[in-house]
PDB file of N, CA and C in Angstrom:
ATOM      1  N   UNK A   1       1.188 -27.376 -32.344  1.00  0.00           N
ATOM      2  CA  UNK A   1       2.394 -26.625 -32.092  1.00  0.00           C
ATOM      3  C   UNK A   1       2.136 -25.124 -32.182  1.00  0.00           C
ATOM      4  N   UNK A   2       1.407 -24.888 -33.141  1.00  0.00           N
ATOM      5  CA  UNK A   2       1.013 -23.142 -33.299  1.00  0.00           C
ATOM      6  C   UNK A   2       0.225 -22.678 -31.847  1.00  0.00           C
ATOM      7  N   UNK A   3      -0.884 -23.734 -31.496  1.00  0.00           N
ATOM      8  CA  UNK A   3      -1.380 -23.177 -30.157  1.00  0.00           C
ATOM      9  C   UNK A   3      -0.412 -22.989 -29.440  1.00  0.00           C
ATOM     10  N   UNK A   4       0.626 -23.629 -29.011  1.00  0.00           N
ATOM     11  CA  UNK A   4       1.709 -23.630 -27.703  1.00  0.00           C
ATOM     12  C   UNK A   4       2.239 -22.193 -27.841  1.00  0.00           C
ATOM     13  N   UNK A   5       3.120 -21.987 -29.356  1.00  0.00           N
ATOM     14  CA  UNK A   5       3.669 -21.109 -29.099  1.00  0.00           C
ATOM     15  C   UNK A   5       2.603 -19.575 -29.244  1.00  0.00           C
ATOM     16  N   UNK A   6       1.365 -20.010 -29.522  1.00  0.00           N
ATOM     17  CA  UNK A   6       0.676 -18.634 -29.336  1.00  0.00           C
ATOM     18  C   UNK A   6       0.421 -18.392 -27.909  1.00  0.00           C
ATOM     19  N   UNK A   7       0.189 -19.318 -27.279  1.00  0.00           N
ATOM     20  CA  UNK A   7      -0.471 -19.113 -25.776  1.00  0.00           C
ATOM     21  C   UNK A   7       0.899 -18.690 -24.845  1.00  0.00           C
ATOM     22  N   UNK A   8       2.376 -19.496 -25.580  1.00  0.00           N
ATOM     23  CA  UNK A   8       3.295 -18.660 -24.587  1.00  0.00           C
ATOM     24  C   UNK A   8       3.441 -17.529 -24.755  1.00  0.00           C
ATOM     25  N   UNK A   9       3.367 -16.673 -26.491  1.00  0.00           N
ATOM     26  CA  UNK A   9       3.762 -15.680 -26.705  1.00  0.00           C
ATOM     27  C   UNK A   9       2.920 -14.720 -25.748  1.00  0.00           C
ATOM     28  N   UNK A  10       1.391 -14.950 -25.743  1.00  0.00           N
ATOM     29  CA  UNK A  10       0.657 -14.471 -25.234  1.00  0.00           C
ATOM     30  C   UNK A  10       0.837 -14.661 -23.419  1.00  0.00           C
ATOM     31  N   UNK A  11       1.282 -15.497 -22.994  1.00  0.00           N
ATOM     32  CA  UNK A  11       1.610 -15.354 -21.264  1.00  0.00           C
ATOM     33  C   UNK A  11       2.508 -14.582 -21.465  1.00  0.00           C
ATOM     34  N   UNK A  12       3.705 -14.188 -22.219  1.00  0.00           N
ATOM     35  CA  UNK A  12       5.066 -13.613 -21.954  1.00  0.00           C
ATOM     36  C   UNK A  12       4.616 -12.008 -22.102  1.00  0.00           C
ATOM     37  N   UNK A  13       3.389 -11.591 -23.332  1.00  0.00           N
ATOM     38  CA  UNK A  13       2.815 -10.332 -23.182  1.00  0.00           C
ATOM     39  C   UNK A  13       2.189  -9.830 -22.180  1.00  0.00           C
ATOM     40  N   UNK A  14       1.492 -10.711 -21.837  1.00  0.00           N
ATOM     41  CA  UNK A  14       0.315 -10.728 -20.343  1.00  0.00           C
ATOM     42  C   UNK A  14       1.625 -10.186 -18.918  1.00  0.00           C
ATOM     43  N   UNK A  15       2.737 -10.709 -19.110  1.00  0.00           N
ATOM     44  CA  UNK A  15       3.506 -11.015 -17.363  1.00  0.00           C
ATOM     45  C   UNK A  15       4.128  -9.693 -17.993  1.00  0.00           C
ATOM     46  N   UNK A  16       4.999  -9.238 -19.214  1.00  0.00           N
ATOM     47  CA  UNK A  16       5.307  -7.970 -19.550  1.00  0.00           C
ATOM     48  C   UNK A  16       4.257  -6.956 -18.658  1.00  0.00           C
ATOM     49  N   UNK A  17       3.302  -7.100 -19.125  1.00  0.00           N
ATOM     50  CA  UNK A  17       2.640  -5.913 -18.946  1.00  0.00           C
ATOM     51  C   UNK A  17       1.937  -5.775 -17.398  1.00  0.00           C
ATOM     52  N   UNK A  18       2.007  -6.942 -17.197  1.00  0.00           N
ATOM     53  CA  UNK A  18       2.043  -7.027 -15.220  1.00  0.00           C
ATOM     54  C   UNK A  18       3.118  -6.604 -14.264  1.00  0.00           C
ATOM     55  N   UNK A  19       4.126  -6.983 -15.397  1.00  0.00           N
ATOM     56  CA  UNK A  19       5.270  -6.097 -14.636  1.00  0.00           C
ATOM     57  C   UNK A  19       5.675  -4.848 -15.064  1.00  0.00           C
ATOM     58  N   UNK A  20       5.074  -4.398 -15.886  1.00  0.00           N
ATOM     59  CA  UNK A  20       4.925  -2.271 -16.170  1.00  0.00           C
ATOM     60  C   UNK A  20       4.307  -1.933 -15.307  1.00  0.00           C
ATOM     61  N   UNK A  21       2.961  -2.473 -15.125  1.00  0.00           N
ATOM     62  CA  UNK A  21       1.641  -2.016 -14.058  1.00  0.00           C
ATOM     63  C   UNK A  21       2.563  -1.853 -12.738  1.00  0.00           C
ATOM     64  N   UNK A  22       3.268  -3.236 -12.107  1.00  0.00           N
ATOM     65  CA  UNK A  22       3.692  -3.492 -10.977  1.00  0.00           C
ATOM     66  C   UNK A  22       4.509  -2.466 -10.779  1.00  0.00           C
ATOM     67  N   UNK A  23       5.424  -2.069 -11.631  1.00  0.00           N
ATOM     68  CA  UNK A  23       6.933  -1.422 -11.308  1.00  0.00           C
ATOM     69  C   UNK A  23       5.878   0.709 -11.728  1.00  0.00           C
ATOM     70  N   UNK A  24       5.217   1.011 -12.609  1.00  0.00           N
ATOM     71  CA  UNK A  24       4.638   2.267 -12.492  1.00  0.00           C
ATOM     72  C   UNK A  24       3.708   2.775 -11.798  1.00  0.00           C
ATOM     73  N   UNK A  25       2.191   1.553 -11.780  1.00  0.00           N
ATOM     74  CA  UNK A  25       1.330   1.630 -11.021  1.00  0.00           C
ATOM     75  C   UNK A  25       1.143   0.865  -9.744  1.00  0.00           C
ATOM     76  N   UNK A  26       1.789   0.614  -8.824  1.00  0.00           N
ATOM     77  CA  UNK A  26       1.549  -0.212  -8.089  1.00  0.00           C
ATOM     78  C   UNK A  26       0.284  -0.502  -7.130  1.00  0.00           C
ATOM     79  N   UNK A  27      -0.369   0.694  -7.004  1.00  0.00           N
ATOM     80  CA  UNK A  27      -1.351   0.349  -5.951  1.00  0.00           C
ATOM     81  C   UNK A  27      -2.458  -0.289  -6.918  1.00  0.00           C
ATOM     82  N   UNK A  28      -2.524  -0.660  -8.030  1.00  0.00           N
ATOM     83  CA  UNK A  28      -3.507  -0.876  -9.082  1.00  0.00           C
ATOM     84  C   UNK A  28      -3.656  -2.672  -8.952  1.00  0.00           C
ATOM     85  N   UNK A  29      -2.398  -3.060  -8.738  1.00  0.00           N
ATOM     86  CA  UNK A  29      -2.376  -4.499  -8.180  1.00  0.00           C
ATOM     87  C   UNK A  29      -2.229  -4.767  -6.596  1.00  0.00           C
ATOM     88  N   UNK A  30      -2.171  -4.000  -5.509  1.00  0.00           N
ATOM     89  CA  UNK A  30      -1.944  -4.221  -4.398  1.00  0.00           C
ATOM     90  C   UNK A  30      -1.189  -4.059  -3.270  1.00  0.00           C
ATOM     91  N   UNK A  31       0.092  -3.345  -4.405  1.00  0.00           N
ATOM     92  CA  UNK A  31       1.277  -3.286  -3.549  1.00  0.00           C
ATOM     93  C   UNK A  31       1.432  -1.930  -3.332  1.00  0.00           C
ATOM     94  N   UNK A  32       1.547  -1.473  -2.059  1.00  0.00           N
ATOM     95  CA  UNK A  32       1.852  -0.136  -1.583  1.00  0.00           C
ATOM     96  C   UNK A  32       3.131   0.372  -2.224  1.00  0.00           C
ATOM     97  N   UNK A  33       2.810   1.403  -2.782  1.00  0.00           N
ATOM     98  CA  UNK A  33       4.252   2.273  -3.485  1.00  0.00           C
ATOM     99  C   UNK A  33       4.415   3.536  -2.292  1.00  0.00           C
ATOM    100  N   UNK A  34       5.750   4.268  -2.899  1.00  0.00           N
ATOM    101  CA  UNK A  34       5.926   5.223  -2.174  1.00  0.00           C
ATOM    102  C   UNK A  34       5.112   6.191  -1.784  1.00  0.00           C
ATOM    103  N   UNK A  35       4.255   6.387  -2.422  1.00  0.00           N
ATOM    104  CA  UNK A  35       2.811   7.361  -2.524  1.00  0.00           C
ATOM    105  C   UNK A  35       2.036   7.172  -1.233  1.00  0.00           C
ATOM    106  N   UNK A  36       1.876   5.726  -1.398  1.00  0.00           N
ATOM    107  CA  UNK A  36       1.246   5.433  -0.441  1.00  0.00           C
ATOM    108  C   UNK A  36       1.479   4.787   0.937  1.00  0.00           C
ATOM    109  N   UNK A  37       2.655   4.303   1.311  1.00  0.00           N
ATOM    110  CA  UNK A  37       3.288   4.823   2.120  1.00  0.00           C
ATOM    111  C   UNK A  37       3.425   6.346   2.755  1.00  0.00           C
ATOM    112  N   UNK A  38       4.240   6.904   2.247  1.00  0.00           N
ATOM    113  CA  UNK A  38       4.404   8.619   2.689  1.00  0.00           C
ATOM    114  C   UNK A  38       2.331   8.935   3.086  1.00  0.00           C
ATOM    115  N   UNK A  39       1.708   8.244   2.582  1.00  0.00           N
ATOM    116  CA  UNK A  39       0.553   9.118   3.070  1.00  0.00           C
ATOM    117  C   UNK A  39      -0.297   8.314   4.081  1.00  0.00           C
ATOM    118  N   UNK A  40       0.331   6.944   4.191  1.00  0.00           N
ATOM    119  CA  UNK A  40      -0.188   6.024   5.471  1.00  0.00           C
ATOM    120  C   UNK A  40       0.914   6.376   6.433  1.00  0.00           C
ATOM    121  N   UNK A  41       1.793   7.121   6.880  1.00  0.00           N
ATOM    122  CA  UNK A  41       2.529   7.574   7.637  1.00  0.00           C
ATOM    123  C   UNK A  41       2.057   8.920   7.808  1.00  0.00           C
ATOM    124  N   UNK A  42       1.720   9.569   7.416  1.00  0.00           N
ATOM    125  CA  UNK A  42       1.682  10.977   7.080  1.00  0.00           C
ATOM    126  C   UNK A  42      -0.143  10.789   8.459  1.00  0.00           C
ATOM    127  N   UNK A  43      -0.909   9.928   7.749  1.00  0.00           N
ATOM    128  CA  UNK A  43      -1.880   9.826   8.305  1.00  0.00           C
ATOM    129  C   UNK A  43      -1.690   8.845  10.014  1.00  0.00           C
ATOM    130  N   UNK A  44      -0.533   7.928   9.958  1.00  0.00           N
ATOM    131  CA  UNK A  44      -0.470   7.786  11.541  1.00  0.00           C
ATOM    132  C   UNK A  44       0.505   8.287  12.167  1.00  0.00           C
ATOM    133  N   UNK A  45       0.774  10.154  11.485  1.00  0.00           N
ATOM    134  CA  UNK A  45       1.660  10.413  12.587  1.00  0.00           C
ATOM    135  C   UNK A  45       3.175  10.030  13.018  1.00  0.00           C
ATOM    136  N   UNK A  46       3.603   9.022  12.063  1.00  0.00           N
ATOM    137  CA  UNK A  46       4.776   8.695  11.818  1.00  0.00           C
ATOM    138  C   UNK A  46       4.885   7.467  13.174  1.00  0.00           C
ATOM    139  N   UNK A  47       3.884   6.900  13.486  1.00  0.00           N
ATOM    140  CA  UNK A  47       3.989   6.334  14.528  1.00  0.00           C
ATOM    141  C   UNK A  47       3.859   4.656  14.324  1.00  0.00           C
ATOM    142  N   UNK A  48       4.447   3.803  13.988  1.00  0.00           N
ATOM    143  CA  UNK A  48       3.816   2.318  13.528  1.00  0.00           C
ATOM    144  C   UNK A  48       3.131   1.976  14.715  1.00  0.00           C
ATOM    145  N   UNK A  49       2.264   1.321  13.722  1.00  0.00           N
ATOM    146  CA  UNK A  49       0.807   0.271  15.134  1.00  0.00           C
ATOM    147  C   UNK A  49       1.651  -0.637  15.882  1.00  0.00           C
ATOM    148  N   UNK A  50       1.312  -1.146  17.098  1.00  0.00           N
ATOM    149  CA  UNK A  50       1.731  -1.746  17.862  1.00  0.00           C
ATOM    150  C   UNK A  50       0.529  -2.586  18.312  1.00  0.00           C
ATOM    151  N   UNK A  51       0.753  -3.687  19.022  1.00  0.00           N
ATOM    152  CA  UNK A  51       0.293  -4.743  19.400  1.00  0.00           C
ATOM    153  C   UNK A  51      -1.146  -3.570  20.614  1.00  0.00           C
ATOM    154  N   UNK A  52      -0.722  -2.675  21.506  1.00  0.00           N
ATOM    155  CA  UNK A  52      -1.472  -2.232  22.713  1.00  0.00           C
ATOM    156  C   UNK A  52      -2.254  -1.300  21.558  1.00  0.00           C
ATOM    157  N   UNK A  53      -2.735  -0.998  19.965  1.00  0.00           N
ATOM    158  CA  UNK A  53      -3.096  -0.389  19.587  1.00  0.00           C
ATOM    159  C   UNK A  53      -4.758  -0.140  19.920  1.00  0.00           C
ATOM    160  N   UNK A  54      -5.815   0.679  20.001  1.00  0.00           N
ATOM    161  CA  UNK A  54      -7.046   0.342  20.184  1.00  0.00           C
ATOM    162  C   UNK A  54      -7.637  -0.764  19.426  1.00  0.00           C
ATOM    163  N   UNK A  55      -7.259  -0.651  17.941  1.00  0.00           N
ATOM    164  CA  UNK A  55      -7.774  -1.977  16.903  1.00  0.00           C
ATOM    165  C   UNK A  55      -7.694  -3.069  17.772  1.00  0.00           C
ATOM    166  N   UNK A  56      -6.716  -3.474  18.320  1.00  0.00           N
ATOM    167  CA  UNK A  56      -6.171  -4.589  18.818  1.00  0.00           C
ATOM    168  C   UNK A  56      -7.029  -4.955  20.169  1.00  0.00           C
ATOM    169  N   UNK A  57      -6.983  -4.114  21.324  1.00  0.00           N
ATOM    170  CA  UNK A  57      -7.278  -4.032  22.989  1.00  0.00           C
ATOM    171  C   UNK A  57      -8.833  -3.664  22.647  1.00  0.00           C
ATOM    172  N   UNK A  58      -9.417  -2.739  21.660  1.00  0.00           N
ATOM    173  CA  UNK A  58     -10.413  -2.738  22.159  1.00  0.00           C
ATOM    174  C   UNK A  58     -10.859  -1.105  23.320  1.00  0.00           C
ATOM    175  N   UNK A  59      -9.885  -0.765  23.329  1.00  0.00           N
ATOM    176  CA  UNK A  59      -9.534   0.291  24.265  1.00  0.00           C
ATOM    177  C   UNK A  59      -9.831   1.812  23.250  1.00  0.00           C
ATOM    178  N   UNK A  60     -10.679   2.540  23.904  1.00  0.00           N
ATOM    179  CA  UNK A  60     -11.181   4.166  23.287  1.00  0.00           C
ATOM    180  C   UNK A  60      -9.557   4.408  22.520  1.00  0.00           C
ATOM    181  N   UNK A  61      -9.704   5.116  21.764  1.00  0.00           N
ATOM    182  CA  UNK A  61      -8.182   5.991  21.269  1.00  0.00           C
ATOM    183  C   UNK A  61      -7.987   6.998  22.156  1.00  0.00           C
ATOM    184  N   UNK A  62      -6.657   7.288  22.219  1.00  0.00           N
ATOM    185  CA  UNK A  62      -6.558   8.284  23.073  1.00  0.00           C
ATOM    186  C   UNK A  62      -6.702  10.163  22.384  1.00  0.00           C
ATOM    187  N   UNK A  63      -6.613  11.007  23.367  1.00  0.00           N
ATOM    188  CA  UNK A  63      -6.495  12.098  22.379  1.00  0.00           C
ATOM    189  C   UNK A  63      -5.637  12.461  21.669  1.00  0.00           C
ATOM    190  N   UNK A  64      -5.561  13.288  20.867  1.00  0.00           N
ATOM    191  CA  UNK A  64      -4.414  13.433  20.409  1.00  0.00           C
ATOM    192  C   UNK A  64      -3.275  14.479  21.043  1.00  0.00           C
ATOM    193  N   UNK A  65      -1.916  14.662  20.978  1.00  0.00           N
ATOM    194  CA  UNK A  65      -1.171  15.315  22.034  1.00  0.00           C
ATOM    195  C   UNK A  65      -1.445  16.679  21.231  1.00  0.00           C
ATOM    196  N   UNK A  66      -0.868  18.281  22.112  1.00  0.00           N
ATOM    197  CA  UNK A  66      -1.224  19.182  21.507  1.00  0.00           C
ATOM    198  C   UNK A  66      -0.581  19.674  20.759  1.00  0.00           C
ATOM    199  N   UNK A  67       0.472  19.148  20.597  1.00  0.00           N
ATOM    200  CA  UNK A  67       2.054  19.947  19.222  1.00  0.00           C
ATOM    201  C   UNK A  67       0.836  18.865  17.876  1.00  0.00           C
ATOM    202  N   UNK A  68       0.647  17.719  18.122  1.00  0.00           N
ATOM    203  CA  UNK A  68       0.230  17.036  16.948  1.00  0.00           C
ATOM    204  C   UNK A  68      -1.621  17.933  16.365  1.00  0.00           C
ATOM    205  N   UNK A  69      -2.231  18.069  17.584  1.00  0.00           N
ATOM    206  CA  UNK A  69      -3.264  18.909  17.416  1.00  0.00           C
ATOM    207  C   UNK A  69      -3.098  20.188  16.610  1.00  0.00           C
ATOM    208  N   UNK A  70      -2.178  20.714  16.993  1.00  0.00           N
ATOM    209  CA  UNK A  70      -1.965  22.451  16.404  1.00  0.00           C
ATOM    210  C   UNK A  70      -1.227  22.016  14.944  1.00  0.00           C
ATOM    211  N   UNK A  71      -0.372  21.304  14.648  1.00  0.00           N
ATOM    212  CA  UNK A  71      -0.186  20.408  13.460  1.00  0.00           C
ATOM    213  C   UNK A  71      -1.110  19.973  12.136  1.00  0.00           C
ATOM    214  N   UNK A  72      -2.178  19.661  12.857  1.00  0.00           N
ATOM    215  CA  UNK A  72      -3.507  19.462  11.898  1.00  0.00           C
ATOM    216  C   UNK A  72      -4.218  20.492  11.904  1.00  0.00           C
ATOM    217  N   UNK A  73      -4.612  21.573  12.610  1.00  0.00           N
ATOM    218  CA  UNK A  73      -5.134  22.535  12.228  1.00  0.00           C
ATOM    219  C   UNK A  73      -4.974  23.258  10.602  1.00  0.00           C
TER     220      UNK A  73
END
């Protein structure tokens, strides 16, 4: 009986503290937080991938337009 309730006490500490990590650190377990978002947008331009993307087709990237060019400068 002492093992049971040590090993639950001990899962209920373990999932506590998975869910601090989850909810403060998130990219530490996997899940994209706002951080990282805003900077995977930031990096495509505000544009979501689409199916005709090069990853996808296989197809060169195109250039980039010139308001977005003078942008990154």
């Amino acid at each position: 009986m002492e093992l049971a309730l040590g090993m639950t006490f001990f899962f209920i500490i373990i999932t506590m503290i998975f869910v601090a990590v989850a909810i403060f650190l998130p990219e530490w377990i996997g899940i994209t937080g706002k951080k990282a978002k805003e900077i995977i947008s930031e990096q495509q331009g505000d544009v979501a991938p689409t199916a005709t993307d090069s990853a996808v087709t296989g197809a060169p990237p195109s250039a980039p337009s010139p308001d977005k060019a003078k942008h990154h400068q």
